[in-house]
Protein backbone atom coordinates (compact mmCIF):
# COMPACT_ATOMS: atom_id res chain seq x y z
CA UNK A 1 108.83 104.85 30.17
CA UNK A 2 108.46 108.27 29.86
CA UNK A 3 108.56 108.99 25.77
CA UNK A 4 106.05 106.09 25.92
CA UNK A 5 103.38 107.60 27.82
CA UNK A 6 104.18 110.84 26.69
CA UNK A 7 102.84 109.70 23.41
CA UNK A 8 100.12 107.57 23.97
CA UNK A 9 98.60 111.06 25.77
CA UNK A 10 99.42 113.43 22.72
CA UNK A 11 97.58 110.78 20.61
CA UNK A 12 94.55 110.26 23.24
CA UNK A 13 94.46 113.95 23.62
CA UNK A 14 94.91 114.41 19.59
CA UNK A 15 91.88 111.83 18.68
CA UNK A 16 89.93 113.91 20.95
CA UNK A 17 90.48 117.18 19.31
CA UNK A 18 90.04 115.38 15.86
CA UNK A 19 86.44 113.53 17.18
CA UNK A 20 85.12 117.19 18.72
CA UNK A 21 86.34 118.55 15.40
CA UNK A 22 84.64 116.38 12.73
CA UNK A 23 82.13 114.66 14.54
CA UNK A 24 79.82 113.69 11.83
CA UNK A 25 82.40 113.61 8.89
CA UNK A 26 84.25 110.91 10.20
CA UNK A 27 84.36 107.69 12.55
CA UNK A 28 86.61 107.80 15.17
CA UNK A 29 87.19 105.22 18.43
CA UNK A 30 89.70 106.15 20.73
CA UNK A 31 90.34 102.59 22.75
CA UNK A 32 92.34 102.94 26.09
CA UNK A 33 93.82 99.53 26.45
CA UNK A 34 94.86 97.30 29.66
CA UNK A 35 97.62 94.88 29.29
CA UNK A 36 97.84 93.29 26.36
CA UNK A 37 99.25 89.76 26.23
CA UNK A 38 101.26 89.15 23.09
CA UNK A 39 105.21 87.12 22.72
CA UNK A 40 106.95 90.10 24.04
CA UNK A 41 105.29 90.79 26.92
CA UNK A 42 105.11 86.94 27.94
CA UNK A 43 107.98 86.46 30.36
CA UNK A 44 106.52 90.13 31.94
CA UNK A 45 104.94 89.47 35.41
CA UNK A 46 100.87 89.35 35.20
CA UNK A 47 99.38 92.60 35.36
CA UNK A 48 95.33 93.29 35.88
CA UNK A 49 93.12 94.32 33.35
CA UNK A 50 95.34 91.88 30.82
CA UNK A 51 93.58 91.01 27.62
CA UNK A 52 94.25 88.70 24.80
CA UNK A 53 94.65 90.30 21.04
CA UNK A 54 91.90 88.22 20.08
CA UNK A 55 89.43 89.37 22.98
CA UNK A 56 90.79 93.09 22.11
CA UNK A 57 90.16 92.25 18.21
CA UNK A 58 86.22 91.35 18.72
CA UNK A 59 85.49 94.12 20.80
CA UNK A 60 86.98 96.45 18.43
CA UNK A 61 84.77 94.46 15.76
CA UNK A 62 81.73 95.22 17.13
CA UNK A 63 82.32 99.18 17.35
CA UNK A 64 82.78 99.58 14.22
CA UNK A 65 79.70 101.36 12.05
CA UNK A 66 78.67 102.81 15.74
CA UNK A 67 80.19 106.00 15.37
CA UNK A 68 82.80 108.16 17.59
CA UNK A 69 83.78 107.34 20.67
CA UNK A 70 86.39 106.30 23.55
CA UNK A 71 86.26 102.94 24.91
CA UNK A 72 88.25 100.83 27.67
CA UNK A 73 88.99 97.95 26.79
CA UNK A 74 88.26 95.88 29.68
CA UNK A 75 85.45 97.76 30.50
CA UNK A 76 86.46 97.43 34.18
CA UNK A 77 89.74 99.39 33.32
CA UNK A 78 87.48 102.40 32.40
CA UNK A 79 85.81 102.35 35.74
CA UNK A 80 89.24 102.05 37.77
CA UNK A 81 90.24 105.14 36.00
CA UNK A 82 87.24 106.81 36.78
CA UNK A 83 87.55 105.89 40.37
CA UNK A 84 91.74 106.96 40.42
CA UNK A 85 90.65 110.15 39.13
CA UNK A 86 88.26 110.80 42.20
CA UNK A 87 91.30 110.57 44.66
CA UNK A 88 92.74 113.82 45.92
CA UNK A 89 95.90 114.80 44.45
CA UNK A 90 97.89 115.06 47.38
CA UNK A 91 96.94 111.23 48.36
CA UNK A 92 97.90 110.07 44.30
CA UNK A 93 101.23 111.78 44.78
CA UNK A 94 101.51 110.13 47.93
CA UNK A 95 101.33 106.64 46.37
CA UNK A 96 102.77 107.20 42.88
CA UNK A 97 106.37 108.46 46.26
CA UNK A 98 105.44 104.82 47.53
CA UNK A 99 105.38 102.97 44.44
CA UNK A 100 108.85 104.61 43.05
CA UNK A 101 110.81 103.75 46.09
CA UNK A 102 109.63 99.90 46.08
């Protein structure tokens, strides 16, 4: 959905701005998510990097009082991203031409 993801970057791009802007007045923790399972999404076909609430819940417990920072929750999702943003542009257009058509 575009409006969707259209927001979740203005607010990931926003928290940055904010954490490079007070850095020592305030704690923030941007957390880029995976799946999470809840009711709604239930009856939606499994997806990697799928977390529970709870699991999500004490990870987020134990950054708190650390200080600024981004996290991926799973940590694996973090390294995926790292690794998609390695690929030449021509190849991720390439496969995000594949994936629309099916």
């Amino acid at each position: 959905n575009y409006i969707y993801g259209s927001s979740k970057v203005a607010l990931d791009f926003w928290a940055r701005g904010a954490m490079a802007s007070y850095p020592k007045s305030s704690e923030i923790i941007l957390v880029r998510l995976g799946k999470v399972s809840t009711v709604s999404s239930q009856n939606h076909p499994w997806a990697p990097f799928t977390k529970s609430p709870d699991h999500i819940g004490r990870r987020l417990a134990t950054l708190i009082g650390r200080g600024s920072g981004t996290v991926w929750i799973p940590k694996s999702l973090g390294l995926f991203a790292k690794l998609i943003s390695l690929l030449p542009r021509k190849l991720w257009e390439r496969i995000s031409t594949l994936q629309s058509k099916g």
